[in-house]
PDB file of N, CA and C in Angstrom:
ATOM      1  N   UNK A   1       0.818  -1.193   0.000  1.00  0.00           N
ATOM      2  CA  UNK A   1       0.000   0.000   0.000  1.00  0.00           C
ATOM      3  C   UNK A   1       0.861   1.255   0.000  1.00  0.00           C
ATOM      4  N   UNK A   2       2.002   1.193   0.855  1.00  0.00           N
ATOM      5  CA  UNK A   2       3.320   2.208   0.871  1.00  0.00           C
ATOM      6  C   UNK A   2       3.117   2.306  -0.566  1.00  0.00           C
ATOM      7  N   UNK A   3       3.634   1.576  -1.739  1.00  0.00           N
ATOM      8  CA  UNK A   3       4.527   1.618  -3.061  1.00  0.00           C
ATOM      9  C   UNK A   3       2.941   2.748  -3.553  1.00  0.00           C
ATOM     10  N   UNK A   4       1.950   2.294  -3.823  1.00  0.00           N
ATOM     11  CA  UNK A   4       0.945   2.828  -4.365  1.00  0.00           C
ATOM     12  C   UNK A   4       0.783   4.022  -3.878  1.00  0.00           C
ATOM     13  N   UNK A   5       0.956   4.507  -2.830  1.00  0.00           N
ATOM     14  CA  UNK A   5       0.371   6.158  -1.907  1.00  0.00           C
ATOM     15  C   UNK A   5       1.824   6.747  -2.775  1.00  0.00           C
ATOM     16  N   UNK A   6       3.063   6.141  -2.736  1.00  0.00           N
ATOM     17  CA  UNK A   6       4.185   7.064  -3.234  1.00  0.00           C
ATOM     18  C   UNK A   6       3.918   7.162  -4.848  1.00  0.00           C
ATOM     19  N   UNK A   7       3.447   6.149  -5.702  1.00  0.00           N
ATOM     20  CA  UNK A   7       3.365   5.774  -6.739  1.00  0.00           C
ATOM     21  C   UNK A   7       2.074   7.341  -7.695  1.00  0.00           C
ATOM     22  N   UNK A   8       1.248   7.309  -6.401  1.00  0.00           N
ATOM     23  CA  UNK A   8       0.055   8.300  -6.651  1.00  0.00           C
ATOM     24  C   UNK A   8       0.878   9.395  -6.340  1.00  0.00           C
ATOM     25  N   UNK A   9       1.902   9.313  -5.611  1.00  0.00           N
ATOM     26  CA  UNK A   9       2.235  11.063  -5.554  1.00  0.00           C
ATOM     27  C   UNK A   9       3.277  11.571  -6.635  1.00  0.00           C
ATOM     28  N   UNK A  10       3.799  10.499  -6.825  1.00  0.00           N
ATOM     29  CA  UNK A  10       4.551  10.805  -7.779  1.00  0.00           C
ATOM     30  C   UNK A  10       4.054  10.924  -8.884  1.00  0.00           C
ATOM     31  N   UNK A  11       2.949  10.382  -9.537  1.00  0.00           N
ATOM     32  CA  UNK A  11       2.524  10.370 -10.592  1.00  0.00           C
ATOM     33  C   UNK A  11       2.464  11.284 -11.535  1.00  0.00           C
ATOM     34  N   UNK A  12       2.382  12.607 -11.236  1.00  0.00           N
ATOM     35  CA  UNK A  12       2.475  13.763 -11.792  1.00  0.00           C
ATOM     36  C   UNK A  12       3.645  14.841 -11.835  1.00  0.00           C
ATOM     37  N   UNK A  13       4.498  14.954 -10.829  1.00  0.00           N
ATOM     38  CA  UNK A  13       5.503  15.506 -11.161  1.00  0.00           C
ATOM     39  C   UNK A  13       6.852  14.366 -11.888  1.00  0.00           C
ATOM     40  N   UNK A  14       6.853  13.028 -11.978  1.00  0.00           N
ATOM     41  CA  UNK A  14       7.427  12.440 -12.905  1.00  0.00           C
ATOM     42  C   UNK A  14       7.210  11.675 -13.780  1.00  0.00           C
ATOM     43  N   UNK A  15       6.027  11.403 -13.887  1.00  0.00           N
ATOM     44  CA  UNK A  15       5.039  11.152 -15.147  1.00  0.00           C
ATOM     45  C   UNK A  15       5.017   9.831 -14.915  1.00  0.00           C
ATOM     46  N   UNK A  16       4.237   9.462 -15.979  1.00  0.00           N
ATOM     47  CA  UNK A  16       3.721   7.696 -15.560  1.00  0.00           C
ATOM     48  C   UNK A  16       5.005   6.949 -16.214  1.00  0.00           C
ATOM     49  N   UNK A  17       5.623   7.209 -17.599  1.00  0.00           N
ATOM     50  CA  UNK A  17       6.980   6.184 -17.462  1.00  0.00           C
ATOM     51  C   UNK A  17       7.798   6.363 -16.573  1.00  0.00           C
ATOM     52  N   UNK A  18       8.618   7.300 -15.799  1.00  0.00           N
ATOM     53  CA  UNK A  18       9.474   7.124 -14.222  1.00  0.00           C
ATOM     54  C   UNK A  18       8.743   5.830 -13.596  1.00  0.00           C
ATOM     55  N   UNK A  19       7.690   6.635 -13.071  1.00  0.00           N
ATOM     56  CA  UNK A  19       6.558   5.829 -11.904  1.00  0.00           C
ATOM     57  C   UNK A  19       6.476   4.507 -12.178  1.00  0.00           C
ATOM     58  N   UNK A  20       6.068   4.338 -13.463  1.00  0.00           N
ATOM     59  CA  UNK A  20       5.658   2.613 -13.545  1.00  0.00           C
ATOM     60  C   UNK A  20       6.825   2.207 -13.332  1.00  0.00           C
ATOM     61  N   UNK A  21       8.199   2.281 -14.312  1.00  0.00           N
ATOM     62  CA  UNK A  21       9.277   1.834 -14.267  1.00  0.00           C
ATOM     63  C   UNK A  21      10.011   1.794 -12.582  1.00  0.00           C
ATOM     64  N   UNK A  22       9.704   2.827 -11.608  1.00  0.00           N
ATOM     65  CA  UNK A  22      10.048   2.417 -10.425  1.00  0.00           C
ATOM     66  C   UNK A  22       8.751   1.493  -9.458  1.00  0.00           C
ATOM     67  N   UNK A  23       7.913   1.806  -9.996  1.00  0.00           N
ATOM     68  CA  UNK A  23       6.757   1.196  -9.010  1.00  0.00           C
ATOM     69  C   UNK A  23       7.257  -0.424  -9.358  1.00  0.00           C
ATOM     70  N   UNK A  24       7.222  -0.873 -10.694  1.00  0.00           N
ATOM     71  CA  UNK A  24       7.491  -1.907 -11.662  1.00  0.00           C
ATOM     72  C   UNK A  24       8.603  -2.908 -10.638  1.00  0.00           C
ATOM     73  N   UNK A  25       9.770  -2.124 -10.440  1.00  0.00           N
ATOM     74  CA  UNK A  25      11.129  -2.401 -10.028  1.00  0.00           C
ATOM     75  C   UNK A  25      10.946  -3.180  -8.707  1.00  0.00           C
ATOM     76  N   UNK A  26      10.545  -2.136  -7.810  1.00  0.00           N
ATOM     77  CA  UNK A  26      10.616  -2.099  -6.643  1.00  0.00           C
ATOM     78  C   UNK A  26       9.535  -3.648  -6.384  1.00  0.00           C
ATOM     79  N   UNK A  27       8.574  -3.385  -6.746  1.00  0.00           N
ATOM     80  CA  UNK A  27       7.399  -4.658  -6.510  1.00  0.00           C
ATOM     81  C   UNK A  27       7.800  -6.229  -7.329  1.00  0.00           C
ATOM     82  N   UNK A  28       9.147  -6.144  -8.446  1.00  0.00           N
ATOM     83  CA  UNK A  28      10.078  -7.022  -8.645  1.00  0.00           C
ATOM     84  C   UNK A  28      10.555  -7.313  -7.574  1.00  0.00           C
ATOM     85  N   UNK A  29      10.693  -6.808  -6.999  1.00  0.00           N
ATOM     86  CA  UNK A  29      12.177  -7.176  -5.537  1.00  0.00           C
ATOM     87  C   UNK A  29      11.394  -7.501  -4.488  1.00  0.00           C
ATOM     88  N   UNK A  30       9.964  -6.936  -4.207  1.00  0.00           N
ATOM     89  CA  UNK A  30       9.386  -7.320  -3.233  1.00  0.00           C
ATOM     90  C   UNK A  30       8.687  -8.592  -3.338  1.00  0.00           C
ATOM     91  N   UNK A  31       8.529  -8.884  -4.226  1.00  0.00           N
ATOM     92  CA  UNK A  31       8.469 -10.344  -4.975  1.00  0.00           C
ATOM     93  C   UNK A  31       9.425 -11.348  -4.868  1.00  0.00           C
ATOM     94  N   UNK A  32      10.593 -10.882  -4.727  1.00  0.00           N
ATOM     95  CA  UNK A  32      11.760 -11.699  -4.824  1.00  0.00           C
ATOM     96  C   UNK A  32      12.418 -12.183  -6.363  1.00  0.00           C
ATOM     97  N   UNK A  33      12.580 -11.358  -7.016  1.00  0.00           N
ATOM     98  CA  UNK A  33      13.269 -11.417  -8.378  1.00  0.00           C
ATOM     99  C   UNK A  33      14.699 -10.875  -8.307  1.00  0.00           C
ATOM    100  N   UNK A  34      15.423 -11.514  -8.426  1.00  0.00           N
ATOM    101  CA  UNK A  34      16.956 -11.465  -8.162  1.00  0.00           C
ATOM    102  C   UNK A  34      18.029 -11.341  -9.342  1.00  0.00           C
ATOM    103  N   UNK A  35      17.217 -11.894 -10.268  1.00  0.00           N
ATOM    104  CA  UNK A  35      18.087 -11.510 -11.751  1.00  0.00           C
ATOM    105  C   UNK A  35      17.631 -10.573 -12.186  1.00  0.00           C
ATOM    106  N   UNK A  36      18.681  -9.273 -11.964  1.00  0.00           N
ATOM    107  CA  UNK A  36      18.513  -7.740 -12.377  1.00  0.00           C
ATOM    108  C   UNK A  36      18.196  -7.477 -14.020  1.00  0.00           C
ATOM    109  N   UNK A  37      18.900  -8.356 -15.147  1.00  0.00           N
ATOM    110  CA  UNK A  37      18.839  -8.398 -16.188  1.00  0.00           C
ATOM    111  C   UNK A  37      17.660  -8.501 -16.403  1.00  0.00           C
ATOM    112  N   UNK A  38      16.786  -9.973 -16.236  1.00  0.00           N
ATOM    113  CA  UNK A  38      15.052 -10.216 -16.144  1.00  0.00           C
ATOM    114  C   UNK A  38      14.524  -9.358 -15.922  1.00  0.00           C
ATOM    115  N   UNK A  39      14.735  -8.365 -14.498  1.00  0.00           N
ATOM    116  CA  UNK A  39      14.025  -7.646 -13.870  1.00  0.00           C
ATOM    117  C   UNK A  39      13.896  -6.361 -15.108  1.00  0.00           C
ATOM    118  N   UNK A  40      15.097  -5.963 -15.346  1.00  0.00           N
ATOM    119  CA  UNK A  40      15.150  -4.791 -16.261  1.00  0.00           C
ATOM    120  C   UNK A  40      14.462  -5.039 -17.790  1.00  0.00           C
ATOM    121  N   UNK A  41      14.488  -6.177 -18.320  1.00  0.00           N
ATOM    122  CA  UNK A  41      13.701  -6.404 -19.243  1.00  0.00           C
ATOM    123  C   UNK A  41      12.416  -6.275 -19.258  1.00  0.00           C
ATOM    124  N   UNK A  42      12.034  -7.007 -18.091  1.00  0.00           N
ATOM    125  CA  UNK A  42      11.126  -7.579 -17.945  1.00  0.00           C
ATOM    126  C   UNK A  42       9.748  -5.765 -17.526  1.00  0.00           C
ATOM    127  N   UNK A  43      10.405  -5.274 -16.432  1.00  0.00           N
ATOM    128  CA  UNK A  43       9.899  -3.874 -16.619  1.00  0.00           C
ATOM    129  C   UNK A  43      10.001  -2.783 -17.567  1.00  0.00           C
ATOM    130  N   UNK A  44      10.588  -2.691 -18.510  1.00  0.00           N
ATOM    131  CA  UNK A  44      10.678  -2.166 -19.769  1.00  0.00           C
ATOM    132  C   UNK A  44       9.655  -2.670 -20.513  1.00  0.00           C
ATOM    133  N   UNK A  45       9.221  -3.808 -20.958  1.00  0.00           N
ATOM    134  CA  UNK A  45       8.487  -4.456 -21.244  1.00  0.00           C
ATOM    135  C   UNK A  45       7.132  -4.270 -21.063  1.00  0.00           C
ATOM    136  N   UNK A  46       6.725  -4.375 -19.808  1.00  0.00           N
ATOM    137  CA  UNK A  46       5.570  -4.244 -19.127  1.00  0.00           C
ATOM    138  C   UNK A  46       5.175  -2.925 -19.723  1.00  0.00           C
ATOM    139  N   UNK A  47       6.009  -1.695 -19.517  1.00  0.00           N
ATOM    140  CA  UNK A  47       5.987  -0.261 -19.305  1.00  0.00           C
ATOM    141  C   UNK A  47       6.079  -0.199 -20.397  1.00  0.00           C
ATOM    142  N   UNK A  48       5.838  -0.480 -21.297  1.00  0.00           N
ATOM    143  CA  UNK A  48       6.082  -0.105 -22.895  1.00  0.00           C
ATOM    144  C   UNK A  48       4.903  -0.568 -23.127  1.00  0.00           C
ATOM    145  N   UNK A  49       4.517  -2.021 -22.729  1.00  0.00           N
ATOM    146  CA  UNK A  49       2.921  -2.522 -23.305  1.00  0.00           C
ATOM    147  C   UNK A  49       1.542  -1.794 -22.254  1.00  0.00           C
ATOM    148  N   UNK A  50       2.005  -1.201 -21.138  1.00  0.00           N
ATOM    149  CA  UNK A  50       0.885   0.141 -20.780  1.00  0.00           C
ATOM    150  C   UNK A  50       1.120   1.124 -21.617  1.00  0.00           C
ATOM    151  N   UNK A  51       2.045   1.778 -21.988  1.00  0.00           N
ATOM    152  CA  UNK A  51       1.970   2.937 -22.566  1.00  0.00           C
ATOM    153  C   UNK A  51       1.485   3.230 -23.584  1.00  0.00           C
ATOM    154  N   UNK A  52       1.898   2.031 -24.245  1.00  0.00           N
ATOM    155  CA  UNK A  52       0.688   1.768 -25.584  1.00  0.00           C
ATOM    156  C   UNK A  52      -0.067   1.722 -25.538  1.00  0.00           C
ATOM    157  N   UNK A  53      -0.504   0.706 -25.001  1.00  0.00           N
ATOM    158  CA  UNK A  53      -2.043   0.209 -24.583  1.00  0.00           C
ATOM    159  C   UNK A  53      -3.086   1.837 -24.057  1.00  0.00           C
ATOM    160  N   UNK A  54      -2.214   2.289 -22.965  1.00  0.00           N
ATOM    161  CA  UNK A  54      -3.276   3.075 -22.695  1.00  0.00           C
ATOM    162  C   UNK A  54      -3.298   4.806 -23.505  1.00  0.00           C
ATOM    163  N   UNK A  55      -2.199   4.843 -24.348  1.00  0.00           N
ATOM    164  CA  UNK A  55      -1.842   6.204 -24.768  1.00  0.00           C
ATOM    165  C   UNK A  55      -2.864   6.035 -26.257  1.00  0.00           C
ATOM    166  N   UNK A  56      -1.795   5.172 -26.795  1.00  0.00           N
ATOM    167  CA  UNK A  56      -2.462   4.539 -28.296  1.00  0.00           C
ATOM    168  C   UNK A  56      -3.689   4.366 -28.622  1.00  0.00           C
ATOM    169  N   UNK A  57      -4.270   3.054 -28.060  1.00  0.00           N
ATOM    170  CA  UNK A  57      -5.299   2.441 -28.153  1.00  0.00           C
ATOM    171  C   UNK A  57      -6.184   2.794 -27.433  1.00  0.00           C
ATOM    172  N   UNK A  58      -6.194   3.323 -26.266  1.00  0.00           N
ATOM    173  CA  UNK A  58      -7.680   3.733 -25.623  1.00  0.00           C
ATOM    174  C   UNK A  58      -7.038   5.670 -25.601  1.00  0.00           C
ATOM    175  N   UNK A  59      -6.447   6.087 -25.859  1.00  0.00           N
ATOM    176  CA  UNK A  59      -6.674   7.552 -26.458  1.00  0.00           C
ATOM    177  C   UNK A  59      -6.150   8.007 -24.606  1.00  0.00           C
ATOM    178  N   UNK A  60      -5.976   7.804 -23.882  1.00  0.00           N
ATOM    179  CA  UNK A  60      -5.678   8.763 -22.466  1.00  0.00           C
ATOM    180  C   UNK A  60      -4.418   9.228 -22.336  1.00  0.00           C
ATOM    181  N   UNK A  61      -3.978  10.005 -22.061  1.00  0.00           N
ATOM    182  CA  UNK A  61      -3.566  11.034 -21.839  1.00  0.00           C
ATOM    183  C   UNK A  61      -2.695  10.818 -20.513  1.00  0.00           C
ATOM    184  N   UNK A  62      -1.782  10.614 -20.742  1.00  0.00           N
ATOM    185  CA  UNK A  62      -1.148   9.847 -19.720  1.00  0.00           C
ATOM    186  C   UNK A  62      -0.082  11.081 -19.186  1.00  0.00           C
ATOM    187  N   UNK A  63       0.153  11.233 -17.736  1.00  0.00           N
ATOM    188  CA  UNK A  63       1.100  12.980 -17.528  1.00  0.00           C
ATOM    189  C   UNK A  63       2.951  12.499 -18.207  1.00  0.00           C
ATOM    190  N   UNK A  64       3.510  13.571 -18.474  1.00  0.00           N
ATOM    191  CA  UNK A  64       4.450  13.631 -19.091  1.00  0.00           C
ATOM    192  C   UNK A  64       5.518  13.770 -17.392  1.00  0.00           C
ATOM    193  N   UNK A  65       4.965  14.319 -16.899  1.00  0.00           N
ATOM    194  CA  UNK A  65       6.206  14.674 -16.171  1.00  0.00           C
ATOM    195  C   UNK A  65       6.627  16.206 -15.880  1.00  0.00           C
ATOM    196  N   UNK A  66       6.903  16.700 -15.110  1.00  0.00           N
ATOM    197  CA  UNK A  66       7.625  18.294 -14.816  1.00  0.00           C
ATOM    198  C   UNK A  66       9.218  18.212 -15.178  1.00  0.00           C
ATOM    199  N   UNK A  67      10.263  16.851 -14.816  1.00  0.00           N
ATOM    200  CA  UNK A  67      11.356  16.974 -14.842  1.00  0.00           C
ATOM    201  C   UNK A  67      11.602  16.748 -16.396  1.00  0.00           C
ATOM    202  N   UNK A  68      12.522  17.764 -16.764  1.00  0.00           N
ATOM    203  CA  UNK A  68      13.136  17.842 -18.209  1.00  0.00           C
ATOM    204  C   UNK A  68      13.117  16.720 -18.933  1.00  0.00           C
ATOM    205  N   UNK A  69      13.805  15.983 -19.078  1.00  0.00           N
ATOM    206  CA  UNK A  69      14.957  15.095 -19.260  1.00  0.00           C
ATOM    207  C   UNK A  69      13.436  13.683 -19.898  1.00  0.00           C
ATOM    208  N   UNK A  70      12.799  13.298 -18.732  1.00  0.00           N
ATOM    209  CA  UNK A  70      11.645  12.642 -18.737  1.00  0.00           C
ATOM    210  C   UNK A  70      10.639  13.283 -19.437  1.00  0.00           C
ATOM    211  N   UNK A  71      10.303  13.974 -19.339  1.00  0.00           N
ATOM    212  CA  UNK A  71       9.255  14.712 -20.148  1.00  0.00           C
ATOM    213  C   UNK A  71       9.563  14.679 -21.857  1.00  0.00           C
ATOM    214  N   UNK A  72      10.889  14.894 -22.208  1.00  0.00           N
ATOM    215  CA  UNK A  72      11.273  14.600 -23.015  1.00  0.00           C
ATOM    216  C   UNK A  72      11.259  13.346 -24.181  1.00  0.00           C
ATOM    217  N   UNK A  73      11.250  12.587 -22.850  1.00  0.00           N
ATOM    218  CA  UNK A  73      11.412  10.671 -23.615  1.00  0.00           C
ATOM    219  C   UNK A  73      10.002  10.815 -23.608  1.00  0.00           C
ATOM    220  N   UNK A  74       8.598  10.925 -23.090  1.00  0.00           N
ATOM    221  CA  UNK A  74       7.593  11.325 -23.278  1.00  0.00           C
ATOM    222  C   UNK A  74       7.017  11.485 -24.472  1.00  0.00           C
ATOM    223  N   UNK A  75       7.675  12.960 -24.578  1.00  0.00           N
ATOM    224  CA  UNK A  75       7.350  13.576 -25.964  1.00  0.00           C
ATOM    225  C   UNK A  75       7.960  12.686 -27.138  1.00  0.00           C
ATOM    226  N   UNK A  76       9.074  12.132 -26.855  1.00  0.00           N
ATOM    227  CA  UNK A  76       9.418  11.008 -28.096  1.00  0.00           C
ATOM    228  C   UNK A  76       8.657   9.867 -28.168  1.00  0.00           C
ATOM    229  N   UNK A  77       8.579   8.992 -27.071  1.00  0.00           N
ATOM    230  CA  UNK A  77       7.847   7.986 -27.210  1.00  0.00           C
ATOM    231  C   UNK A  77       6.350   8.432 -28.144  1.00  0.00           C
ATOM    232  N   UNK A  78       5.898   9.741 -27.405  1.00  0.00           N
ATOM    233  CA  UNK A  78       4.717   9.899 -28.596  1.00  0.00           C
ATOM    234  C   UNK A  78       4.440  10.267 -29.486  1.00  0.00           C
ATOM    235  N   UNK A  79       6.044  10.601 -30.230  1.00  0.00           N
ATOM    236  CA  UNK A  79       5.715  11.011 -31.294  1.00  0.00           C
ATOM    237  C   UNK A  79       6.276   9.626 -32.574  1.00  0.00           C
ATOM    238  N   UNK A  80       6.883   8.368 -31.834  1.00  0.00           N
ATOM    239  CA  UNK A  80       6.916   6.904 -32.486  1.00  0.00           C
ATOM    240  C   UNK A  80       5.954   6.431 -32.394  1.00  0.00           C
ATOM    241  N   UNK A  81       5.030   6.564 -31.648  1.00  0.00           N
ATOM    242  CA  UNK A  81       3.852   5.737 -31.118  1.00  0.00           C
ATOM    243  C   UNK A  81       2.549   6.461 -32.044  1.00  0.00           C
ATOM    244  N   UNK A  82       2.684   8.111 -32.616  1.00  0.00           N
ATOM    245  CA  UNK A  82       1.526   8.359 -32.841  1.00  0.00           C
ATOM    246  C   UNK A  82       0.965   7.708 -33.974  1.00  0.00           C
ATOM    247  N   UNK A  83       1.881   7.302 -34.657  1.00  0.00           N
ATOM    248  CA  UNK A  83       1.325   6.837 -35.995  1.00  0.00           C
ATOM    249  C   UNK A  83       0.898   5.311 -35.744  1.00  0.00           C
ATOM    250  N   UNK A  84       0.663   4.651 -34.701  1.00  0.00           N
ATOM    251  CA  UNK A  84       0.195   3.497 -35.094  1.00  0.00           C
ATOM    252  C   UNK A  84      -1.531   3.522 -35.178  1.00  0.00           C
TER     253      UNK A  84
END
């Protein structure tokens, strides 16, 4: 319940790819996933098939983020993604 209350606060000043990708991580480990490689795939993965899923295909509007840098990969990811 911790990961989710931080997960909601963060949600908006570092946008939903940070967030998932740490919410993602962290709930790997609390799980007990020990191969970092898996883990890193494996949340990239995930976080790529929400972003689609919910940017693309159901049209929402997902926050970009306040910090530079992130906001950025944002704006790229949607501008590979818009044309599907």
């Amino acid at each position: 319940m911790i990961m989710l209350m931080v997960m909601a606060w963060a949600y908006e000043p570092l946008g939903f790819l940070a967030t998932c990708i740490l919410f993602l991580i962290g709930y790997g480990i609390l799980l007990g996933e020990r191969r970092p490689w898996f883990l890193a795939v494996t949340v990239l993965v995930i976080t790529l098939i929400l972003y689609v899923g919910f940017s693309v295909f159901l049209g929402v509007m997902l926050p970009r983020g306040y910090v530079p840098f992130l906001r950025q990969i944002a704006l790229f990811l949607e501008s590979v993604f818009q044309h599907l």
